[in-house]
Structures are given as C-alpha cells and as structure tokens.
Protein backbone atom coordinates (compact mmCIF):
# COMPACT_ATOMS: atom_id res chain seq x y z
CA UNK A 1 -41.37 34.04 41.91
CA UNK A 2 -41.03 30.41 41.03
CA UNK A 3 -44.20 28.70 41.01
CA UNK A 4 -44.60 25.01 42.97
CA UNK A 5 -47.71 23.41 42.99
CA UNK A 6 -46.66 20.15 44.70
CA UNK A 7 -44.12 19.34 47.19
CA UNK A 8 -43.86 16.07 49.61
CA UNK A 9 -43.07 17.19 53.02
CA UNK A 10 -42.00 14.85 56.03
CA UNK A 11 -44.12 16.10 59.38
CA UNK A 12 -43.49 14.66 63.05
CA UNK A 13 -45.71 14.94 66.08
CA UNK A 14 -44.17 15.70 69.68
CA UNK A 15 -44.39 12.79 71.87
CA UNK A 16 -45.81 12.81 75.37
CA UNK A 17 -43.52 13.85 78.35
CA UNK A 18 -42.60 11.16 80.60
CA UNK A 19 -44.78 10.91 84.06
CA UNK A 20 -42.23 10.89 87.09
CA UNK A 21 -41.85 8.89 90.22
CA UNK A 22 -41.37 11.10 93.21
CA UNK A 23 -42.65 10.75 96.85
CA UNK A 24 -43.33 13.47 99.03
CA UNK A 25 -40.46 14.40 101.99
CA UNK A 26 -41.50 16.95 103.98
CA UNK A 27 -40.09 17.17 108.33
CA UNK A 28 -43.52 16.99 109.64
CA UNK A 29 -45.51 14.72 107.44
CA UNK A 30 -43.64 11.06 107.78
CA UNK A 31 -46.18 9.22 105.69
CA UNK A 32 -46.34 11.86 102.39
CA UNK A 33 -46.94 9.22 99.45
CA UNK A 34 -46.50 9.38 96.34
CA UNK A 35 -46.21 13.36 94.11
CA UNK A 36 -44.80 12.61 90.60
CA UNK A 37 -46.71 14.84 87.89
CA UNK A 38 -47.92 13.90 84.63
CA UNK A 39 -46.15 14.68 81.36
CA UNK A 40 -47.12 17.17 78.83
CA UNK A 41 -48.62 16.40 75.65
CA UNK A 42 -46.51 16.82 72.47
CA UNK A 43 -47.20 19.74 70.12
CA UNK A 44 -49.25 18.91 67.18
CA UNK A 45 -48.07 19.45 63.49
CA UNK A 46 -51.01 21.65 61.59
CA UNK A 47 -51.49 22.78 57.65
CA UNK A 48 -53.20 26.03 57.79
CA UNK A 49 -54.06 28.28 54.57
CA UNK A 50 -52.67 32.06 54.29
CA UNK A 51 -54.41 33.70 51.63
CA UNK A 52 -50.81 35.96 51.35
CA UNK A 53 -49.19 32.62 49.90
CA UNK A 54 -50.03 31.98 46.40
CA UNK A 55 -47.29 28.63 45.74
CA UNK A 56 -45.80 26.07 47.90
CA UNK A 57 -42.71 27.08 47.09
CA UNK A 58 -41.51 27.63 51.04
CA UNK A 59 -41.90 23.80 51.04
CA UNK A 60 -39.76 22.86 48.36
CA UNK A 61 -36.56 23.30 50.46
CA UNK A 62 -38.13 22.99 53.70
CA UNK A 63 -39.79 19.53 53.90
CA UNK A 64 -39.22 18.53 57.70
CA UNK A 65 -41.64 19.80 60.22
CA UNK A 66 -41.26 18.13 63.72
CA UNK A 67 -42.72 19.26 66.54
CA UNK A 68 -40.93 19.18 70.17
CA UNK A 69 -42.11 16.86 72.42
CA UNK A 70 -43.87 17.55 76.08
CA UNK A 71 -42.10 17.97 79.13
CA UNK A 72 -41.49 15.77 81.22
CA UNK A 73 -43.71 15.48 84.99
CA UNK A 74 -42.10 16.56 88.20
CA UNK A 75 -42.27 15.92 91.68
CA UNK A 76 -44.54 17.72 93.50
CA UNK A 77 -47.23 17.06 91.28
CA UNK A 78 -46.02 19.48 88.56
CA UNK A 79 -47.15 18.60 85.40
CA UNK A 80 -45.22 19.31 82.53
CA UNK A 81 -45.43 21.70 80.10
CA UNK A 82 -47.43 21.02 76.77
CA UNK A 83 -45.20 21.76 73.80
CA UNK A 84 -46.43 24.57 71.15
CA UNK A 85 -48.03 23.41 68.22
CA UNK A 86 -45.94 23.77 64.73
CA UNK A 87 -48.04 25.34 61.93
CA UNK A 88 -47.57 24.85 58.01
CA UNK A 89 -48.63 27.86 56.54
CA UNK A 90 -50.31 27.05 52.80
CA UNK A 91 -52.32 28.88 49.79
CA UNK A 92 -55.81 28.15 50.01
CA UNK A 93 -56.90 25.46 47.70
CA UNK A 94 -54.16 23.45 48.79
CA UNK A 95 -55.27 19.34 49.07
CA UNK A 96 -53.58 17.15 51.54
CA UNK A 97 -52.89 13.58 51.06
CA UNK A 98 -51.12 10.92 52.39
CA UNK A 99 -47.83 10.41 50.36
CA UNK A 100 -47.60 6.69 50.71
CA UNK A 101 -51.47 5.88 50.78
CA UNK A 102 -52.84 8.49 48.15
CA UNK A 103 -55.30 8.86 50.44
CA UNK A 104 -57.15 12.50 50.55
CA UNK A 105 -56.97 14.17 54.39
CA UNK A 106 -58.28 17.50 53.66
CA UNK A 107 -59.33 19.91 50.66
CA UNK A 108 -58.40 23.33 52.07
CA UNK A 109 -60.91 26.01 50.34
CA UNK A 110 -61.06 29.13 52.52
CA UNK A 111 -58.74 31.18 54.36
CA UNK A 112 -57.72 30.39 57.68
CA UNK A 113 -58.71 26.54 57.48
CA UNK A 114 -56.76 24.12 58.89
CA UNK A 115 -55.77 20.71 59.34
CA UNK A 116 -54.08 18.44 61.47
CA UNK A 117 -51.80 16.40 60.01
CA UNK A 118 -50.13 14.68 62.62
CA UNK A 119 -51.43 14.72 66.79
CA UNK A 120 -48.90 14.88 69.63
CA UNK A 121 -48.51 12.40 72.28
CA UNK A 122 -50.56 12.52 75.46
CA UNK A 123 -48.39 13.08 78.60
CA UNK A 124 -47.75 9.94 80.90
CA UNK A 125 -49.01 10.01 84.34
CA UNK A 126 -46.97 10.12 87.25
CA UNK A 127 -46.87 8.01 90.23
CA UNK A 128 -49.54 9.78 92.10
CA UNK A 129 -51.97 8.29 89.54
CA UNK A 130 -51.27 4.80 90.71
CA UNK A 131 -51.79 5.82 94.12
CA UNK A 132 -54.39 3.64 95.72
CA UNK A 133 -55.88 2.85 99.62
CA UNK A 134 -54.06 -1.04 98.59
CA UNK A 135 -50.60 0.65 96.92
CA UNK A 136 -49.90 3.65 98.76
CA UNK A 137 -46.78 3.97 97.30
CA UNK A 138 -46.43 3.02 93.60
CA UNK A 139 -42.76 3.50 92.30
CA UNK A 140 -43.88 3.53 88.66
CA UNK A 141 -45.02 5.96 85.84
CA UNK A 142 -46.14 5.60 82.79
CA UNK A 143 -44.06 6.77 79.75
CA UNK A 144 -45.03 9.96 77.29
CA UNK A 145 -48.07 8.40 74.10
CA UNK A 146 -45.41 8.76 70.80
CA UNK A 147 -46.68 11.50 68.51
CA UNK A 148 -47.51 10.46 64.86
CA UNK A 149 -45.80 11.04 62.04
CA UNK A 150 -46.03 10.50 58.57
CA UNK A 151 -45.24 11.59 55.04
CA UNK A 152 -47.73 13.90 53.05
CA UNK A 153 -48.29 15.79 49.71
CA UNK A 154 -49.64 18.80 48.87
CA UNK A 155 -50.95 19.49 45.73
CA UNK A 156 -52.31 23.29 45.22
CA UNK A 157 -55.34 23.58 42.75
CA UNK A 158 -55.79 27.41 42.19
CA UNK A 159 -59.59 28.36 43.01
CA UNK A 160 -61.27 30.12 39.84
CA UNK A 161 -64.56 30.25 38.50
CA UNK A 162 -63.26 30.61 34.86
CA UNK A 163 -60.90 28.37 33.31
CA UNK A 164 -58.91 29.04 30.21
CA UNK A 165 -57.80 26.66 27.72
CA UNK A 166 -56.85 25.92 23.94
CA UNK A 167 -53.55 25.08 21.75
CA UNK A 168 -50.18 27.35 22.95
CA UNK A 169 -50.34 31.25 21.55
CA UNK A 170 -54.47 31.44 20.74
CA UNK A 171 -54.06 34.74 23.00
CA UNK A 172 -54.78 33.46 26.51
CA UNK A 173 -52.70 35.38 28.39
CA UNK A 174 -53.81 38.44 25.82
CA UNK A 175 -57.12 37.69 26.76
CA UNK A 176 -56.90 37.58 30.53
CA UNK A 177 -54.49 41.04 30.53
CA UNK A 178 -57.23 42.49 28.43
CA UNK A 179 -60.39 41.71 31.24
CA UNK A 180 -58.40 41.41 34.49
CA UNK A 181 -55.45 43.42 36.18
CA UNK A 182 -53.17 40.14 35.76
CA UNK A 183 -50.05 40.84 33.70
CA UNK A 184 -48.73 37.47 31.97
CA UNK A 185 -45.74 37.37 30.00
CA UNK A 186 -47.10 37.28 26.67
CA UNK A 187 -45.05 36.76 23.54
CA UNK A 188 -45.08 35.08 20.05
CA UNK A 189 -43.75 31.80 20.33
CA UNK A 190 -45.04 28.65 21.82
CA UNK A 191 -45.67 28.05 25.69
CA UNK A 192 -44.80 31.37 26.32
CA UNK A 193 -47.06 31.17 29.92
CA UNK A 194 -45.09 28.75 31.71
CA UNK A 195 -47.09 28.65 35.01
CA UNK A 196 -50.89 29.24 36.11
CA UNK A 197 -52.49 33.00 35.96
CA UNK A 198 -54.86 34.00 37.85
CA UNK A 199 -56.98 37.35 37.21
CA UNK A 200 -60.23 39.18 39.15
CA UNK A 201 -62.80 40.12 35.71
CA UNK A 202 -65.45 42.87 36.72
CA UNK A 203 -68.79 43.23 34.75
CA UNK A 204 -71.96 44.32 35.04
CA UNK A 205 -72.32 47.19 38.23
CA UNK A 206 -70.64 45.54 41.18
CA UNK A 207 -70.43 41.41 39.60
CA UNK A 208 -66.72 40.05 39.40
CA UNK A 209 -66.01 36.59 38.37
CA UNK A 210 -61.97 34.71 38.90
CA UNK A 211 -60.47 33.45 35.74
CA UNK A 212 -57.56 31.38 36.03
CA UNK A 213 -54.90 30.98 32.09
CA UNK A 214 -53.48 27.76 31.87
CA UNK A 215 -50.35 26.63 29.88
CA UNK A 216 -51.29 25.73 25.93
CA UNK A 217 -52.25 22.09 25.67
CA UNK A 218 -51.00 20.16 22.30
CA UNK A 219 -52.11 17.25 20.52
CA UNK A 220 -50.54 14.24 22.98
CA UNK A 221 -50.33 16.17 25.50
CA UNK A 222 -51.71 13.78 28.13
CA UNK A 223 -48.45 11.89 27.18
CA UNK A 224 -46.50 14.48 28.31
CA UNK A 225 -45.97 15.83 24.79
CA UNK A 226 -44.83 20.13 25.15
CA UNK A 227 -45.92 21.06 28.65
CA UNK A 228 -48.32 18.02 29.66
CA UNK A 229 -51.54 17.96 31.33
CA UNK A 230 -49.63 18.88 34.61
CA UNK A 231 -51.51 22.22 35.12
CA UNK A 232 -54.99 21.46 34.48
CA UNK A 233 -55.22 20.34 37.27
CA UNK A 234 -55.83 23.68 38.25
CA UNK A 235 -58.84 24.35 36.44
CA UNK A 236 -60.72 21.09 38.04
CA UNK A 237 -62.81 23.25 40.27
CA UNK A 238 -63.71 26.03 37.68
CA UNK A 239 -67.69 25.97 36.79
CA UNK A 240 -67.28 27.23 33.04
CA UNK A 241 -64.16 27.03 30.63
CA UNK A 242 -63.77 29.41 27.94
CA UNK A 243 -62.34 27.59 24.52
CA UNK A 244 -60.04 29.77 22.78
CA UNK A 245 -58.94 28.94 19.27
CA UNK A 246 -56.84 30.29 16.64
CA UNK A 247 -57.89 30.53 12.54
CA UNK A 248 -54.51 32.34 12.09
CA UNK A 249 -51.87 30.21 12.35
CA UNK A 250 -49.80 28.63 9.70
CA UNK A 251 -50.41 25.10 10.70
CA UNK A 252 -54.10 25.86 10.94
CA UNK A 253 -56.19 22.81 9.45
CA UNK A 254 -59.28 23.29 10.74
CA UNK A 255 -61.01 24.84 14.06
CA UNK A 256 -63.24 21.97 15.01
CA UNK A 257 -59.45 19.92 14.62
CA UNK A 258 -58.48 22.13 17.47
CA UNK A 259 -61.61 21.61 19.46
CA UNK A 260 -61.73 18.42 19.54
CA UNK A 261 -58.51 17.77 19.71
CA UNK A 262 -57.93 19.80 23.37
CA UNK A 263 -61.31 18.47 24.40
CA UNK A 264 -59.71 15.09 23.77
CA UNK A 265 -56.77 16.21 26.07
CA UNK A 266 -59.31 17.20 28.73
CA UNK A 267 -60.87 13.56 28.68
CA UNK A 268 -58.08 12.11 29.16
CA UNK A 269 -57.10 13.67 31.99
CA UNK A 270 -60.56 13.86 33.66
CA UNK A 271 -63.89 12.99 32.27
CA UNK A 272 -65.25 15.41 34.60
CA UNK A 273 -63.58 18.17 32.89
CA UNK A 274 -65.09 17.48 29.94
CA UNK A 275 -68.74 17.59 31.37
CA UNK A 276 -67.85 21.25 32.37
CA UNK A 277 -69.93 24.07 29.93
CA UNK A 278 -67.71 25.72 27.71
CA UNK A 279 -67.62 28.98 26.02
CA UNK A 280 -65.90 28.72 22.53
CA UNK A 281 -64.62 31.81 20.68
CA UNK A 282 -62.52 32.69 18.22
CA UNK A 283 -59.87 35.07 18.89
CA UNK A 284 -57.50 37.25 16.32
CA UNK A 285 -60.58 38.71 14.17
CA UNK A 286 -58.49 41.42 13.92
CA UNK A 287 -56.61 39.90 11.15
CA UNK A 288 -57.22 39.71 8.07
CA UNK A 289 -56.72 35.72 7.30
CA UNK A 290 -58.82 35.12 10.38
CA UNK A 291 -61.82 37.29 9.06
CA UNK A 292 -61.00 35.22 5.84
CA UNK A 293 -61.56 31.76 7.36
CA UNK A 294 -63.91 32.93 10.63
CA UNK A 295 -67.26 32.51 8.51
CA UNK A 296 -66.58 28.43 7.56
CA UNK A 297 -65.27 27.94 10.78
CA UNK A 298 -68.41 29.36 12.26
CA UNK A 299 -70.74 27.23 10.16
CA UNK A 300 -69.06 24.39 11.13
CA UNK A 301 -69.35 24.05 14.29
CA UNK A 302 -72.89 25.67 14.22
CA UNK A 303 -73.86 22.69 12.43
CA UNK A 304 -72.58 20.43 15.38
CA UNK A 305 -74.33 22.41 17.45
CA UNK A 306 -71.82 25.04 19.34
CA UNK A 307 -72.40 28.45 19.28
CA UNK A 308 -68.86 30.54 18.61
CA UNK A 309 -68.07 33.52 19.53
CA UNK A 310 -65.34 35.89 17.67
CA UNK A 311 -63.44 38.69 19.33
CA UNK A 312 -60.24 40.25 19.41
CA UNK A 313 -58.02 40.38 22.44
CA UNK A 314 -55.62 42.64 20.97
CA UNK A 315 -58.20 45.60 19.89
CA UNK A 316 -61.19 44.97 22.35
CA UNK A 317 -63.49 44.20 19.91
CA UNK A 318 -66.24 41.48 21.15
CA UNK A 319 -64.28 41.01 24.26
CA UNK A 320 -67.68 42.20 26.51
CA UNK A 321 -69.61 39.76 24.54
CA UNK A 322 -67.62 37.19 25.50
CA UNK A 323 -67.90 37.87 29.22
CA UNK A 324 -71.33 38.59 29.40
CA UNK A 325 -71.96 35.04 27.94
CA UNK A 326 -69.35 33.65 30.37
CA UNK A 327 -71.14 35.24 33.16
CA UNK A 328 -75.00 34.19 32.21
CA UNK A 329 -73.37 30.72 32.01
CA UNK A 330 -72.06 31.01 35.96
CA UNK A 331 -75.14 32.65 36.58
CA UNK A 332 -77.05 29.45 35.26
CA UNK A 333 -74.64 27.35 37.59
C-alpha cells in the first residue's frame, strides 16, 4: 500500500433550500393566508478518524467533497428536507488546516473524533414567516444561507511513544522487527525504509509501549539532501527517541560525528525535537570491527556526558536493555 501523508482536498457545504411562497386555497376557507414552508438546511462536510485507515491515500485521487444542498420549502407549510451530512473518513493523528491560511482547525488524536470542516446553509423561511396581523399576505421568501466552502490540508503525524532515528542502514528497521510484530523491508543499501513503520513493543508483565522507524536522515538533509526531513514529522509527538548509530560502516569517522550531526538535522527542523530525551545505542556489536571501535566510541561520549548503550539487533543481544531503559525514560515522562 502506498503511503500518503498529505493531500489538499477541496470540501463544499450544501446550501440552504429556498423558502416558498404559497397561499392556502381550500372551498370553505376564503381568507386562508399565507402556507409556504421553510427550506432545509444543507448537509455539512465532516473529517472523522477511522482507526482501520492508516494513510490518506483515498484522498489523493479523491479531493472534492461537496455536500447536496437542502430542499427546497413547499406549500402547505412543508418544510424541506435537510440534506445528509458527507463524512471524510481519516487515520487518527491526522491535523487539519486551512490550505490557503496555514491556519490549524483541528488535531485529530483518538478514534472516532471529528471535525467540521465546512457548515451547511440554514433553510430560508417561507412566506408564512412574514405573516403578520398588518401583512396578511406576504408574497415573499427568503432564499436558502450558502454553505461554506473552502480548501484544506491534511497532514497525518503517526501517534507513537517511541521514535526512531539515525543515518540510513544503522539497523532501524532490524531493530523494530526484532521488539515489535512490524515487518519492514530491510536490506543492505541506503534508504532501504522508504515510508514510516509503526510497531506495538511489549515488556515487563502486561506494559506495551508504540515505536514508530523513520527513513535514515543524512548530513543536509534539512535541505532536502537523500530523503529530507519530510517524515519526521512523524515523530513530533513521540516522548523519547532512541539514537541508533553505526561503528561499522566504511565511511565511519567517528560516532559523536553521527550524533551530532542527525541531532543537527533534528534542530533544524524543530527545536522542540531536539529537547525530546534520547536513548543512544550502538547497534552491530555483533561484529567484529564494531567490538573493535565500540570501547572509544563509548568513552567519548561518556565524557560529554551521554550514557550509550550497545546491542545487537541481528542476534538479540542487549536488545532488553535497551527497552527497559526506553521504558523507565516514558515512565519518568
């Protein structure tokens, strides 16, 4: 399934029904007066979260949503009939916003929530409104209120406790098959996860905890350098990030290099990310070259004052560790 994130969508509001003129003609009542009905009220155009949809892909090739408008008032005084509402079904997570504005309309966080995005017209009276002791017999009505309409985004930030993050192929999406039931595409060559992951982790008796794998960040990638800063946006509500790095690679210079420079990345994107507590470990101690270089890297950023953890997502080994200190940190929070 192709994953969309953001989509602009064009939505439409019915308009009011029209109120009618009508008088009443009955055979034994010469003097009946006035009868037109009211008109209905437009259907309303609402955003409402499905925990069943996990993208916004739906959208992407379905971006007008226009409600019908009321029905129009009869004689008789018969009002018209309201028109049914038009629902936009969502993930939850999903942030609304006015397209033109920027403006922020709602922040959609549990299933079932909605929104309205755009309100139908009220119904226009009819004549036997404007009935009065002075104007028995008013031969006007009022037209059907417009319904709004407007253009919108929606942006989906994926709802995790846990965020991921570090340089392409540290082992990621290793990691998160490893603790979770989530199955990645994992692979050895660069930006092999192309879209977000999300995965359920379950420790202690009964405790679970939702970790979401982002797309590797690079050095420039806040201008838009391999695949950009365009997904961390979905790690802006996580509580704790967990800092992967690599001592294996070829290219390796240094792990505090690598720290600082995706914590750089993070800053530039949002300071508030960069406030978040992190969990740093070092992943690939089963091989030998990382054993080799784990011990210097360790002192180094002990003497900045980070504590690292080392594990292996490949053979298990510190894995629990790493949780356990990823869950006393959400516990703290």
């Amino acid at each position: 399934m192709k994953f969309i994130d953001e989509v602009k969508i064009f939505v439409k509001a019915g308009d009011g029904g029209k109120g009618c003129v009508s008088f009443r003609r009955e055979k034994f009542v010469p003097r009946g007066g006035p009868d037109g009905g009211d008109g209905g009220k437009g259907g309303d155009v609402i955003v409402r979260t499905l925990i069943s949809h996990r993208t916004l892909l739906d959208l992407q090739y379905r971006q007008h949503h226009v409600a019908k408008h009321g029905g129009h008032g009869k004689g008789s005084n018969k009002t018209g009939r309201n028109s049914k509402d038009v629902e936009i079904s969502v993930p939850v997570g999903t942030l609304i916003l006015d397209a033109d504005t920027g403006e922020l309309l709602a922040d959609l966080t549990t299933n079932g929530q909605s929104f309205v995005v755009a309100r139908g017209g009220i119904g226009g009276r009819g004549n036997a409104r404007f009935a009065t002791s002075t104007r028995q017999a008013p031969r006007y009505a009022q037209d059907g209120i417009k319904g709004e309409e407007r253009r919108i985004r929606l942006e989906l930030k994926l709802l995790a406790d846990v965020g991921i993050i570090g340089l392409p192929n540290v082992g990621k999406s290793t990691f998160i098959s490893k603790v979770s039931a989530a199955r990645p595409k994992i692979a050895d060559y660069p930006f092999t996860t192309l879209v977000p992951n999300l995965g359920v982790v379950k420790y202690g008796n009964f405790e679970t905890f939702v970790i979401a794998d982002i797309p590797g960040l690079i050095e420039g990638a806040h201008e838009g350098m391999g695949m950009g800063i365009r997904f961390l946006r979905h790690i802006e509500r996580t509580t704790v990030l967990l800092h992967i790095l690599d001592t294996s690679r070829e290219s390796f210079e240094n792990a505090w290099h690598d720290y600082e420079t995706i914590n750089r990345e993070l800053a530039f994107f949002s300071p508030k990310l960069i406030e978040k507590p992190q969990v740093v470990a070092i992943n690939k101690i089963d091989l030998p070259l990382t054993r080799e270089r784990m011990k210097k890297a360790v002192d180094i950023f002990e003497n900045n004052g980070v504590k690292v953890w080392c594990f292996s997502a490949a053979t298990g080994e510190g894995v629990q560790a790493v949780i356990y200190e990823i869950a006393k940190k959400l516990s703290v929070k």
